[in-house]
Protein backbone atom coordinates (compact mmCIF):
# COMPACT_ATOMS: atom_id res chain seq x y z
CA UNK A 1 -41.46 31.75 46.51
CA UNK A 2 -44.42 29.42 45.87
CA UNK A 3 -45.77 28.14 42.82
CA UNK A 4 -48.27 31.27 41.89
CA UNK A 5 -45.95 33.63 42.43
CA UNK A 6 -43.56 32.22 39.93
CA UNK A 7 -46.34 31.50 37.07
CA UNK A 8 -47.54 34.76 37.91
CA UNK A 9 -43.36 36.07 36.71
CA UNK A 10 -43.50 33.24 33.67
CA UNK A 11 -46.97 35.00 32.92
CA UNK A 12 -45.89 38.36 32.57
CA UNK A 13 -43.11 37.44 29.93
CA UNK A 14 -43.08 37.70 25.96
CA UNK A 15 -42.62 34.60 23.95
CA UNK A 16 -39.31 34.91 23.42
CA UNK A 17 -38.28 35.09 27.17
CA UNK A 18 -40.62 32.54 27.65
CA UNK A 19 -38.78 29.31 26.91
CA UNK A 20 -35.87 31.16 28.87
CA UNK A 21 -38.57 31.25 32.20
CA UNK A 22 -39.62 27.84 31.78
CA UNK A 23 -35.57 26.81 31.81
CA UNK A 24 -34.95 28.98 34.80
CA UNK A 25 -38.29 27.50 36.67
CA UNK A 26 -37.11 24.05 35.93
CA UNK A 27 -33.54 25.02 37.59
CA UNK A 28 -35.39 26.00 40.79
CA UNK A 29 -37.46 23.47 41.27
CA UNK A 30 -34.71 21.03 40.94
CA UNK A 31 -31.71 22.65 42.19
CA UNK A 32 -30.40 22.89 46.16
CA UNK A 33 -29.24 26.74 45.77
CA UNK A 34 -32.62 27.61 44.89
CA UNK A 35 -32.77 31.01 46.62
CA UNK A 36 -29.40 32.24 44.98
CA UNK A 37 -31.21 31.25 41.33
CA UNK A 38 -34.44 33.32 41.96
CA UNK A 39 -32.19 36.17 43.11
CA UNK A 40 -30.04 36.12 39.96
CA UNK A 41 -33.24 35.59 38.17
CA UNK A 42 -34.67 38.62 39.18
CA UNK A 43 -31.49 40.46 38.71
CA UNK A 44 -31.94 39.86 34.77
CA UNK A 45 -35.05 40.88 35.06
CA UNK A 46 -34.43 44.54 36.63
């Protein structure tokens, strides 16, 4: 996953979910497991 790709999933979010994104992007970026992250991430979003 590369860095347009996941603005381009923060982008399509309401405001709500938004601060929830911005959490979850943070985790990635900073986190060793990030492959199992995205994948649950996009499991919440299905």
């Amino acid at each position: 996953m590369d860095m347009n790709q996941l603005l381009s999933m923060l982008s399509k979010m309401d405001k709500k979910d938004l601060q929830k994104g911005i959490e979850q992007a943070s985790k990635i970026l900073n986190s060793k497991d990030k492959n199992d992250i995205i994948n649950k991430f996009k499991n919440n979003n299905n």
